[in-house]
N, C-alpha and C. Protein backbone atom coordinates (compact mmCIF):
# COMPACT_ATOMS: atom_id res chain seq x y z
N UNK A 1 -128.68 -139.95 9.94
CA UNK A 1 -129.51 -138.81 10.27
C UNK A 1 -128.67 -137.66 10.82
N UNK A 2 -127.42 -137.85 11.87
CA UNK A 2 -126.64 -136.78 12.41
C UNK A 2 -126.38 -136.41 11.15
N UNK A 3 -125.76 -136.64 10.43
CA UNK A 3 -124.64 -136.29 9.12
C UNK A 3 -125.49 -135.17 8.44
N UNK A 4 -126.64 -136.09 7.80
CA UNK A 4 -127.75 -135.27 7.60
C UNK A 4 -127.72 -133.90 7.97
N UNK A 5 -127.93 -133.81 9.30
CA UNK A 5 -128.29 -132.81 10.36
C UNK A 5 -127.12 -131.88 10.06
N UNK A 6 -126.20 -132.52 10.21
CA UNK A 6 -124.40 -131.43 10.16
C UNK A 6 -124.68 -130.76 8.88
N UNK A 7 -124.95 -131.58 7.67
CA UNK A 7 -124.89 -131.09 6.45
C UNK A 7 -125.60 -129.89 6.39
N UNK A 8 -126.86 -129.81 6.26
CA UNK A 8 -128.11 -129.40 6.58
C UNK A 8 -127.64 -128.14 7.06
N UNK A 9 -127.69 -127.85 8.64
CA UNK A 9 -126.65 -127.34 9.47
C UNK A 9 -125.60 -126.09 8.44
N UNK A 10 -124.69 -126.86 8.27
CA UNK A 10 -123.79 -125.77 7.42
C UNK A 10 -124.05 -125.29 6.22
N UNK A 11 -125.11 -125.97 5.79
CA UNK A 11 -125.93 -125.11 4.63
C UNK A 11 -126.37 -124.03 5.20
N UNK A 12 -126.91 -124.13 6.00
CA UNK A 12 -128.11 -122.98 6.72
C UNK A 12 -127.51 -121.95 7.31
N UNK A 13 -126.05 -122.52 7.88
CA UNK A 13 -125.27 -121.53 8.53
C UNK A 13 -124.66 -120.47 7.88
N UNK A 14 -124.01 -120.62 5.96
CA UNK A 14 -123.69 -119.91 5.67
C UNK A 14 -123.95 -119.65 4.82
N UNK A 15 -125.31 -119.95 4.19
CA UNK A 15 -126.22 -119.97 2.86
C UNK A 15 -127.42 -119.26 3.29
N UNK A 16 -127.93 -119.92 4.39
CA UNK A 16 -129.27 -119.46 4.57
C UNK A 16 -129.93 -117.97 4.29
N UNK A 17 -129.11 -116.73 4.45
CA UNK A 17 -129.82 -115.47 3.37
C UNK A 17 -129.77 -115.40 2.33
N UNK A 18 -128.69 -115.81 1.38
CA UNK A 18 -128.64 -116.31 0.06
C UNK A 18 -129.50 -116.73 -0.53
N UNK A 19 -129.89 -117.71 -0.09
CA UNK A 19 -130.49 -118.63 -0.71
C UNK A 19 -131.99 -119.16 0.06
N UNK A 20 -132.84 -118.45 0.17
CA UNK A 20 -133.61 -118.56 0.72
C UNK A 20 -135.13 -119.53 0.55
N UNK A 21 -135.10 -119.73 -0.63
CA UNK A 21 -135.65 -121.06 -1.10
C UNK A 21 -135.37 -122.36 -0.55
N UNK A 22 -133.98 -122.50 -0.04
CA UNK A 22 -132.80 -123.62 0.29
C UNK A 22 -133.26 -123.55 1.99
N UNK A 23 -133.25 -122.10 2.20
CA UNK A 23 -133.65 -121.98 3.56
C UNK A 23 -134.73 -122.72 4.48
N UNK A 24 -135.86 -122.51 3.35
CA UNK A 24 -137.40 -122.26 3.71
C UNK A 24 -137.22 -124.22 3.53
N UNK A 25 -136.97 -124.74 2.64
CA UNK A 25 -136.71 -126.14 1.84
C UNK A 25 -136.58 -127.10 2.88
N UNK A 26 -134.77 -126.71 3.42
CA UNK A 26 -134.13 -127.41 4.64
C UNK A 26 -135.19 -127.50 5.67
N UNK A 27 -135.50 -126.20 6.38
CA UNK A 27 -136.10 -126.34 7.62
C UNK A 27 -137.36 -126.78 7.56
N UNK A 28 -137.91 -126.44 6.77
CA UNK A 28 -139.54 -127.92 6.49
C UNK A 28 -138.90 -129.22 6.40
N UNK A 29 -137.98 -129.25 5.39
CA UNK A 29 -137.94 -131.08 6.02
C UNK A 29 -137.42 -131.18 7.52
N UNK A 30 -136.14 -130.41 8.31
CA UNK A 30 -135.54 -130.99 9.33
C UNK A 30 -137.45 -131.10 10.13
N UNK A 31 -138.76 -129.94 9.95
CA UNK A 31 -139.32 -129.94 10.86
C UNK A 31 -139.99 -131.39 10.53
N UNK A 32 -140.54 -131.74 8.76
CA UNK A 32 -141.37 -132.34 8.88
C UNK A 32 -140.95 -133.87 9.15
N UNK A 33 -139.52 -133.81 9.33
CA UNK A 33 -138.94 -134.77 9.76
C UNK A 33 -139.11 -135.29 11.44
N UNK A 34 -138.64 -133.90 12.16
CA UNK A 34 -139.53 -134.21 13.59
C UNK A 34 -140.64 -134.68 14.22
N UNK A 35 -141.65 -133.84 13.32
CA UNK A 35 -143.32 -134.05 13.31
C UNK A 35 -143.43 -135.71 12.99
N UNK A 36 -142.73 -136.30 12.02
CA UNK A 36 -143.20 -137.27 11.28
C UNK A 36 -142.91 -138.52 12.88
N UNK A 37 -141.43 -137.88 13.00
CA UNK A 37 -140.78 -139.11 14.09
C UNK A 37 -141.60 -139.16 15.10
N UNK A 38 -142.64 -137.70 15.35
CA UNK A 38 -143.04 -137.88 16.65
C UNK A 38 -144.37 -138.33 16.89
N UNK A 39 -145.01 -137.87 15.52
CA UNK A 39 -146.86 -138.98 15.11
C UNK A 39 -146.64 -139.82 14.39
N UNK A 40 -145.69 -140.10 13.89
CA UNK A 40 -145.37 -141.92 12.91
C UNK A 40 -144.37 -142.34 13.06
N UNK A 41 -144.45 -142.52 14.62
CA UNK A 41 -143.09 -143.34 14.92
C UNK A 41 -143.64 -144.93 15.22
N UNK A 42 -144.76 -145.43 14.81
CA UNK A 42 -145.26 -146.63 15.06
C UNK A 42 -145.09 -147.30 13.23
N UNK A 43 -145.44 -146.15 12.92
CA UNK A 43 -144.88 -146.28 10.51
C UNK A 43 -143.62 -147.04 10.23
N UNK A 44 -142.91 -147.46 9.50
CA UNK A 44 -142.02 -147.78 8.97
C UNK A 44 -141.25 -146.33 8.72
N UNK A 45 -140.27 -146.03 8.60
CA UNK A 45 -138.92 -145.03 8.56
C UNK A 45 -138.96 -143.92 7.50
N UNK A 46 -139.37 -145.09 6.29
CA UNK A 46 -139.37 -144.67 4.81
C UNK A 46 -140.99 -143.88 5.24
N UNK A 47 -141.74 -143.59 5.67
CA UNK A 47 -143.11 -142.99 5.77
C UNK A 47 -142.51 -141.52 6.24
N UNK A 48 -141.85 -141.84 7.39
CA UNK A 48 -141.51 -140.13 8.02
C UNK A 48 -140.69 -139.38 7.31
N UNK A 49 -139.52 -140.27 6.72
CA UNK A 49 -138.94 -139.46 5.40
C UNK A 49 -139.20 -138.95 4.56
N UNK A 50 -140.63 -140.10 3.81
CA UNK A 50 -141.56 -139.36 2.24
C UNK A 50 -141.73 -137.84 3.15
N UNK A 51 -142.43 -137.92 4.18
CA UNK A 51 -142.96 -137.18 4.78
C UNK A 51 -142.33 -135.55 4.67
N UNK A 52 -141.01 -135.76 5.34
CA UNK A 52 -140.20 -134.79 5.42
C UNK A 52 -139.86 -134.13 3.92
N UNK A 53 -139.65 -135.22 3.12
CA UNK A 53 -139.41 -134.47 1.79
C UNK A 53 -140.59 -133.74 1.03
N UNK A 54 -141.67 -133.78 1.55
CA UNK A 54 -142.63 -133.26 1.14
C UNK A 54 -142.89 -132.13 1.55
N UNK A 55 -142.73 -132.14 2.78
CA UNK A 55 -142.44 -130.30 3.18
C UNK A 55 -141.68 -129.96 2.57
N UNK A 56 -140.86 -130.59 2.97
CA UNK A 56 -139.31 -129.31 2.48
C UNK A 56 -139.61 -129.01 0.94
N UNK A 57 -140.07 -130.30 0.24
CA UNK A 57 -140.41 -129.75 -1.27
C UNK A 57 -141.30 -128.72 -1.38
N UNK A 58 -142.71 -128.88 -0.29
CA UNK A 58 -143.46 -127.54 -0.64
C UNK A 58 -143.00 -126.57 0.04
N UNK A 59 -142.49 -126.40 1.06
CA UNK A 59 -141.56 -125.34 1.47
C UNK A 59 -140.61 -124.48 0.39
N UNK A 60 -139.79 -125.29 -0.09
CA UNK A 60 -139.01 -124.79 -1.39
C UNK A 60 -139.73 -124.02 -2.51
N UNK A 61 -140.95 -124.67 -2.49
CA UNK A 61 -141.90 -124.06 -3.95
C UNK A 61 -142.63 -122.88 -3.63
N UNK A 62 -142.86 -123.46 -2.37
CA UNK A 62 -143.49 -121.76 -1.90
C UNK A 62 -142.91 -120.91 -1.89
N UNK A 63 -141.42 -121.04 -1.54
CA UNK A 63 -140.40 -119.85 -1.15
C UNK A 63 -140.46 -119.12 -2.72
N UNK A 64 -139.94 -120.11 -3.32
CA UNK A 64 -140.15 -119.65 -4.73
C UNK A 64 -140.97 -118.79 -5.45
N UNK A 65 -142.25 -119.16 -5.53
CA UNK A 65 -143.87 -118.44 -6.36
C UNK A 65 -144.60 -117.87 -5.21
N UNK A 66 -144.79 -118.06 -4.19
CA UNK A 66 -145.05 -117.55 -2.83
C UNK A 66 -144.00 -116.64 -1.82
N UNK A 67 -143.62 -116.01 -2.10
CA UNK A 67 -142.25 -115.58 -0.93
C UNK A 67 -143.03 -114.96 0.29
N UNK A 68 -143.41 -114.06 0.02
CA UNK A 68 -144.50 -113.58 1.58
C UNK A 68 -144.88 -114.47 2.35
N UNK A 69 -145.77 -115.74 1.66
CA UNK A 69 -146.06 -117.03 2.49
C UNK A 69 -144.92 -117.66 3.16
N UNK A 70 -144.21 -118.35 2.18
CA UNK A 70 -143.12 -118.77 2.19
C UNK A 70 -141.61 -118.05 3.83
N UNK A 71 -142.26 -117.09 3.68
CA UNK A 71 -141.54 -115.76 4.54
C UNK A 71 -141.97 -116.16 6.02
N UNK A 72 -143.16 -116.22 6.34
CA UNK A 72 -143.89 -116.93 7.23
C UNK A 72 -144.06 -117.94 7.67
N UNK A 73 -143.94 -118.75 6.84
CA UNK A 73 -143.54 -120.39 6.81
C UNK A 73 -142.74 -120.71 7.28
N UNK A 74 -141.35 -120.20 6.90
CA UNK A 74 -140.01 -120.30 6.96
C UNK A 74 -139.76 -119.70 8.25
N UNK A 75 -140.35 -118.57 8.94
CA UNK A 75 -139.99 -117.82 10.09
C UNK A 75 -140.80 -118.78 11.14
N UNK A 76 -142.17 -119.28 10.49
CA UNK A 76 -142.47 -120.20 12.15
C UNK A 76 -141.88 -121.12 12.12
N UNK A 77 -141.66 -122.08 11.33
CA UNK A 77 -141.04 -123.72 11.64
C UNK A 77 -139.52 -122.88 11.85
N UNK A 78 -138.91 -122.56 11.45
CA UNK A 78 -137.58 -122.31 11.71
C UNK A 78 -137.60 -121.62 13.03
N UNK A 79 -138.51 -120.77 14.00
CA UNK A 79 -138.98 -120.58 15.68
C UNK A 79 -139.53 -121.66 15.92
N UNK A 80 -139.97 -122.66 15.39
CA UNK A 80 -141.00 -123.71 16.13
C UNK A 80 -139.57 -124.62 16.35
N UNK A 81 -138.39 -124.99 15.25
CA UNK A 81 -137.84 -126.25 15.44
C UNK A 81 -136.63 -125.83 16.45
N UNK A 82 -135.97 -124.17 16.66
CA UNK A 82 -135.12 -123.86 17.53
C UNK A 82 -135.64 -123.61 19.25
N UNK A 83 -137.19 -123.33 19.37
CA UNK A 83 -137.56 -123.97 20.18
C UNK A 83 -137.89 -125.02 21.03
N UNK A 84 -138.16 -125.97 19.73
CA UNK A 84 -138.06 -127.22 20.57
C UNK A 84 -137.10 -127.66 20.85
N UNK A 85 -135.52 -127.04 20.50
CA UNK A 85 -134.27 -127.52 20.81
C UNK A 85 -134.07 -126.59 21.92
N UNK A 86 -134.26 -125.61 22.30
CA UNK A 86 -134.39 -125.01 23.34
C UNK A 86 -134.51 -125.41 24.41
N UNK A 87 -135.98 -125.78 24.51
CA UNK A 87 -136.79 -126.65 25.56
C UNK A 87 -135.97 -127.45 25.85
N UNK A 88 -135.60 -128.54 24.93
CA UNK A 88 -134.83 -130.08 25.37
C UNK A 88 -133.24 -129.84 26.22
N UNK A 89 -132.71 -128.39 25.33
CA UNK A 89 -131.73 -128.30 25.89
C UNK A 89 -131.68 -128.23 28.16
N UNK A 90 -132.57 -126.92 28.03
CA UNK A 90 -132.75 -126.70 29.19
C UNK A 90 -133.42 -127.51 30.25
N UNK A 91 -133.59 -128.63 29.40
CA UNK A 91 -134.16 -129.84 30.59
C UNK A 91 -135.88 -130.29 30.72
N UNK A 92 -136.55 -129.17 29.82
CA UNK A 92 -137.93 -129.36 29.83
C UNK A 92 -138.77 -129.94 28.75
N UNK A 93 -139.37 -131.10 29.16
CA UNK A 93 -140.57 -131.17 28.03
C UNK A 93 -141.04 -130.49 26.71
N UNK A 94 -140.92 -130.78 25.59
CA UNK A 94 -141.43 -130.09 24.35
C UNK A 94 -142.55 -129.97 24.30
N UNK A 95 -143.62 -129.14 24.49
CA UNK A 95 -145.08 -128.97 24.25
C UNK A 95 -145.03 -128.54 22.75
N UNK A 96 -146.27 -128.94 22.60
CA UNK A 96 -147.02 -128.45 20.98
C UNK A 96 -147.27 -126.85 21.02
N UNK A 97 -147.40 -126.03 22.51
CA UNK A 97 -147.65 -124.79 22.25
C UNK A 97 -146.50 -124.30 22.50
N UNK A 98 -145.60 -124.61 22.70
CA UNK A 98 -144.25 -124.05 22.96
C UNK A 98 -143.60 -123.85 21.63
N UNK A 99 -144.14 -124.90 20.85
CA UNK A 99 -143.75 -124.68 19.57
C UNK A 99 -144.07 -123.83 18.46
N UNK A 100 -145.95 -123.82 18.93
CA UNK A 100 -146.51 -122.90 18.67
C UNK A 100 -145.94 -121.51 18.44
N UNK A 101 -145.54 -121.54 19.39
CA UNK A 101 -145.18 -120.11 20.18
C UNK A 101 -143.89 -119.27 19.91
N UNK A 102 -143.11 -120.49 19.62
CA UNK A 102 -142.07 -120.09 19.09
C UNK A 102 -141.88 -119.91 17.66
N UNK A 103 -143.07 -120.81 16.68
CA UNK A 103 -143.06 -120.94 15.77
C UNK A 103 -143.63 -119.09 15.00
N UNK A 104 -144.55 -118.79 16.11
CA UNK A 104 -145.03 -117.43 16.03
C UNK A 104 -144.11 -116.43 15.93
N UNK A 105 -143.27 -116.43 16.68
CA UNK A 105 -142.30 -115.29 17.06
C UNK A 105 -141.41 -115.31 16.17
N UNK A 106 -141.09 -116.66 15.42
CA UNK A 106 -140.02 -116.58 14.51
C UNK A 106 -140.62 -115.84 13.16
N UNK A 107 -141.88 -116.50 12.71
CA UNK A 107 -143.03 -115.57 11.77
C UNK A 107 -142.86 -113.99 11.77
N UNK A 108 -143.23 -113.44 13.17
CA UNK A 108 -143.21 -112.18 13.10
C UNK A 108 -141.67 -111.33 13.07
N UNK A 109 -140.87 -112.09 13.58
CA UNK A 109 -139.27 -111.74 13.47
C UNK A 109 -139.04 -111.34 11.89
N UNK A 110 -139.45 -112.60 10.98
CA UNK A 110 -138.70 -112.32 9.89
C UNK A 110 -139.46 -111.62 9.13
N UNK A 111 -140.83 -111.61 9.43
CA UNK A 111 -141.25 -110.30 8.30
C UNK A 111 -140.69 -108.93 8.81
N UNK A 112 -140.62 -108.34 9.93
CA UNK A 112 -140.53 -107.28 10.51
C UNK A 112 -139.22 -106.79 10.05
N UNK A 113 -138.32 -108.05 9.98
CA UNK A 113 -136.27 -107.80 9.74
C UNK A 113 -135.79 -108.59 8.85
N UNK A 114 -136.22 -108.67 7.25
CA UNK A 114 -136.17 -110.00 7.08
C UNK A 114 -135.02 -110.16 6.61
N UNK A 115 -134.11 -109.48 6.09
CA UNK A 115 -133.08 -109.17 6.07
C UNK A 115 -132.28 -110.37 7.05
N UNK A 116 -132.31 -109.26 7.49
CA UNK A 116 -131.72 -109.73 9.13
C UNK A 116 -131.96 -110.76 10.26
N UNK A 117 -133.17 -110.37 10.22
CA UNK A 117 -133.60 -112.29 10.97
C UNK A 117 -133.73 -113.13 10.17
N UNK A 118 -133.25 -113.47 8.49
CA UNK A 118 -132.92 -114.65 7.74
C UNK A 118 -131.96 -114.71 8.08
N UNK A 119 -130.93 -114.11 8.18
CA UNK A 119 -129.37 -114.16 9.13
C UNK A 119 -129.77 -114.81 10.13
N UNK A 120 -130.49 -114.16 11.38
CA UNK A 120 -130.02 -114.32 12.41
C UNK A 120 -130.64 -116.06 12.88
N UNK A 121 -131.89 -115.85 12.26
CA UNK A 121 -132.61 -117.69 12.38
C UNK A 121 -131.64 -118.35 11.57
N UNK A 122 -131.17 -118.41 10.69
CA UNK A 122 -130.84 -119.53 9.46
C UNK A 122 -129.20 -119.88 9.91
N UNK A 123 -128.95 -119.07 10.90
CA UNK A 123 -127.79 -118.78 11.54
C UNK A 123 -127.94 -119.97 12.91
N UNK A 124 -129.04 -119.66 13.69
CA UNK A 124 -129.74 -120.26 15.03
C UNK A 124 -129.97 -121.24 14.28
N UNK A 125 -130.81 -121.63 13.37
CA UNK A 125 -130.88 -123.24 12.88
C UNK A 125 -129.91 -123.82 11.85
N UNK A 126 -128.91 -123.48 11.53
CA UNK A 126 -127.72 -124.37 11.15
C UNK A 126 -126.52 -124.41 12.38
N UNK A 127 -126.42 -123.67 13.56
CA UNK A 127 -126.33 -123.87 14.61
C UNK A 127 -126.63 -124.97 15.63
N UNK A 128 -128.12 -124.91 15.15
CA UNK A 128 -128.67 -126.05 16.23
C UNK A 128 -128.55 -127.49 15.61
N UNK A 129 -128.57 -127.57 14.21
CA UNK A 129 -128.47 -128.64 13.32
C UNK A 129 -127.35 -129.04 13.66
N UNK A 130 -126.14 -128.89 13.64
CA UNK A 130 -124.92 -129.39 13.54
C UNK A 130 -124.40 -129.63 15.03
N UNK A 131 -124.96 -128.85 16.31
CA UNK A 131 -124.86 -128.99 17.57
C UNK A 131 -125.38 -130.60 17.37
N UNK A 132 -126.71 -130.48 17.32
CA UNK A 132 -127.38 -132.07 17.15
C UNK A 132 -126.63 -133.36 16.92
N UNK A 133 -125.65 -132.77 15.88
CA UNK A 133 -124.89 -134.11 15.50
C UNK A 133 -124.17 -134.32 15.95
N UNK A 134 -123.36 -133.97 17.00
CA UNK A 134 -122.40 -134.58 17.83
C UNK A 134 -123.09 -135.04 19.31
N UNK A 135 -122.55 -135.61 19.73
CA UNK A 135 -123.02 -136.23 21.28
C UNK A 135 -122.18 -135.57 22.49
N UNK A 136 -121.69 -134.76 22.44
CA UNK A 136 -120.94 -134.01 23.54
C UNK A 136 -121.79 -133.65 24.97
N UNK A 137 -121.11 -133.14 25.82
CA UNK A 137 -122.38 -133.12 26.99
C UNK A 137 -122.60 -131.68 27.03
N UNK A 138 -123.52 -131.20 27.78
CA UNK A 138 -124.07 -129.79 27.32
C UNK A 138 -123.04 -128.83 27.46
N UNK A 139 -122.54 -128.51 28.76
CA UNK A 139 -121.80 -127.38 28.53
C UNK A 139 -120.24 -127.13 27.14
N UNK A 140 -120.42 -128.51 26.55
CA UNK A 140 -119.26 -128.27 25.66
C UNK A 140 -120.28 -127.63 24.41
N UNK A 141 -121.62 -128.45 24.14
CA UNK A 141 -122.40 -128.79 22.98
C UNK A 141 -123.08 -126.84 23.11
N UNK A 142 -123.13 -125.74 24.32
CA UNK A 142 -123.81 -124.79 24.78
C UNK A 142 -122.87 -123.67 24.02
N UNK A 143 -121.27 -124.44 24.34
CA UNK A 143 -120.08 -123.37 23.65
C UNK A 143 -119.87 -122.89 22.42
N UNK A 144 -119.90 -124.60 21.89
CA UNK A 144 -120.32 -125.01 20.17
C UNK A 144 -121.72 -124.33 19.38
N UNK A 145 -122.50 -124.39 20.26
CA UNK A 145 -123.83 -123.24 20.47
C UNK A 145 -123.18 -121.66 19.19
N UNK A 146 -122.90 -121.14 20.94
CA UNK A 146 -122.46 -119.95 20.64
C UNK A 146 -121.73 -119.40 19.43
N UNK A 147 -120.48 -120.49 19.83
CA UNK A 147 -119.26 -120.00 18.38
C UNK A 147 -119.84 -120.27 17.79
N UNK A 148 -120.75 -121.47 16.72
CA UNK A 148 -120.92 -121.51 14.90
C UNK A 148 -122.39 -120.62 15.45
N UNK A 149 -123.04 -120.40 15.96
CA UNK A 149 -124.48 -118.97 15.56
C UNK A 149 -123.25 -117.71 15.15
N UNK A 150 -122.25 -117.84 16.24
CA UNK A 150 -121.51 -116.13 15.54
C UNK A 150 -120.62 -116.07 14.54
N UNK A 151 -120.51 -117.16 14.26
CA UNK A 151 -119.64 -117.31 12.52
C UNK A 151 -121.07 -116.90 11.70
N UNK A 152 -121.78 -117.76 11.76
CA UNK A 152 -122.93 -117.87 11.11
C UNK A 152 -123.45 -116.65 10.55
N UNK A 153 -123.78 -115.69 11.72
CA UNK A 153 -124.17 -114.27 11.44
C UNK A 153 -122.77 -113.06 10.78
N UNK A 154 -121.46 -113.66 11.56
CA UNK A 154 -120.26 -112.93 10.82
C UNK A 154 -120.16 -113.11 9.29
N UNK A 155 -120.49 -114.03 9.21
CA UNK A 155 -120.17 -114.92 7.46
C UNK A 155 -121.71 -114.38 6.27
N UNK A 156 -122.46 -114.65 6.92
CA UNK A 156 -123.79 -114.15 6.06
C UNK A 156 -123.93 -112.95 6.12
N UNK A 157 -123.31 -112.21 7.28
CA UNK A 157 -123.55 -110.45 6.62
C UNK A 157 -122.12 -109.90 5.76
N UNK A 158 -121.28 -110.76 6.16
CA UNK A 158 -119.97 -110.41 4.83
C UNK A 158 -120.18 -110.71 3.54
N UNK A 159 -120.85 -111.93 3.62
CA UNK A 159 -121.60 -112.08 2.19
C UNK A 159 -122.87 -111.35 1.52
N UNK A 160 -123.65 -110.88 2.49
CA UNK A 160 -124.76 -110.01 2.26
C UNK A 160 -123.83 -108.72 1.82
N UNK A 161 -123.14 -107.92 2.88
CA UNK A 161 -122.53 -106.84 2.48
C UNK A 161 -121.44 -106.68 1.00
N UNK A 162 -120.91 -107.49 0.57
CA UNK A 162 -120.64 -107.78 -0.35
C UNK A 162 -120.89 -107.74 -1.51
N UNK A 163 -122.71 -108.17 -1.32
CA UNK A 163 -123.18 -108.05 -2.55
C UNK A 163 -124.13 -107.21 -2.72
N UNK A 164 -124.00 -106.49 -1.86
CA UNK A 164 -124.82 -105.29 -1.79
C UNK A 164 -124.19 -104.50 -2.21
N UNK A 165 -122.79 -104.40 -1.93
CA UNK A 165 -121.77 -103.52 -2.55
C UNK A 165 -121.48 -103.69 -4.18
N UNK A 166 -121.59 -104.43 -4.84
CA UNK A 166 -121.38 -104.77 -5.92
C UNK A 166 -122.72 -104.50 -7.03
N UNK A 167 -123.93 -104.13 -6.36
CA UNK A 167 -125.12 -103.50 -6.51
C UNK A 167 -124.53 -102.10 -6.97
N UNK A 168 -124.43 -101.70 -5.95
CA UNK A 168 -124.04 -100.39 -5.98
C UNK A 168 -123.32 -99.78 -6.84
């Protein structure tokens, strides 16, 4: 599952505006993977997995034939799942409205910039993905934080700018 997570992770970190289908895809499964562990964790393994791949599959399809939806989709679970890493980080309880809440803000982020907050989330959640997979203790895992979100955002707007230039 870490590996997973790393993989995942560095997809998102330097793909995620690119490829935004891939975007929307990943972060429905990492969520519906959470969701699954956290109401069918009494299920067998293989249940929370179908599970997860089923978002992320309709996640992917939406991004696809749906993008506006998809846009929204992709902006709350991708605020809902860096919130709940948030929370855990800082020592507090994960609530369902915290997730909510965050899941909201990430929604309204990326329609408003989407540009740019597909950078800046897809950046924050291949960040938090790959933090996940190591076991370090916080203040090393807080550093690791920082540096891959600012590669993340350095690397996806060199590649954005790039091909914007080649537009041109």
């Amino acid at each position: 599952m870490y590996l997973l997570n790393g993989i995942i992770g560095t997809i998102l970190l330097t793909l995620g505006r690119k490829l935004f289908w891939l975007f929307v895809g990943c972060v429905g499964f990492v969520f519906g993977l959470q969701v699954a562990n956290q109401y069918l964790a009494a299920q067998p393994s293989w249940i929370a997995w179908a599970a997860a791949v089923l978002i992320g599959l309709i996640g992917a399809l939406l991004a696809i034939f749906f993008q506006t939806l998809a846009i929204g989709l992709g902006g709350f679970t991708a605020g809902s799942t860096i919130m709940a890493y948030l929370t855990l980080l800082t020592g507090f309880t994960v609530h369902p409205l915290l997730n909510i809440i965050g899941g909201i803000v990430g929604a309204i982020v990326l329609y408003a910039v989407f540009d740019w907050a597909l950078i800046f989330l897809s950046s924050l959640v291949g960040a938090t993905l790959i933090v996940q997979s190591f076991h370090w203790n916080s203040p090393i895992e807080s550093v690791l934080y920082v540096i891959l979100f600012i590669i993340g955002i350095l690397l996806q707007t060199f590649l954005w700018r790039g091909q914007k230039n080649k537009l041109e």
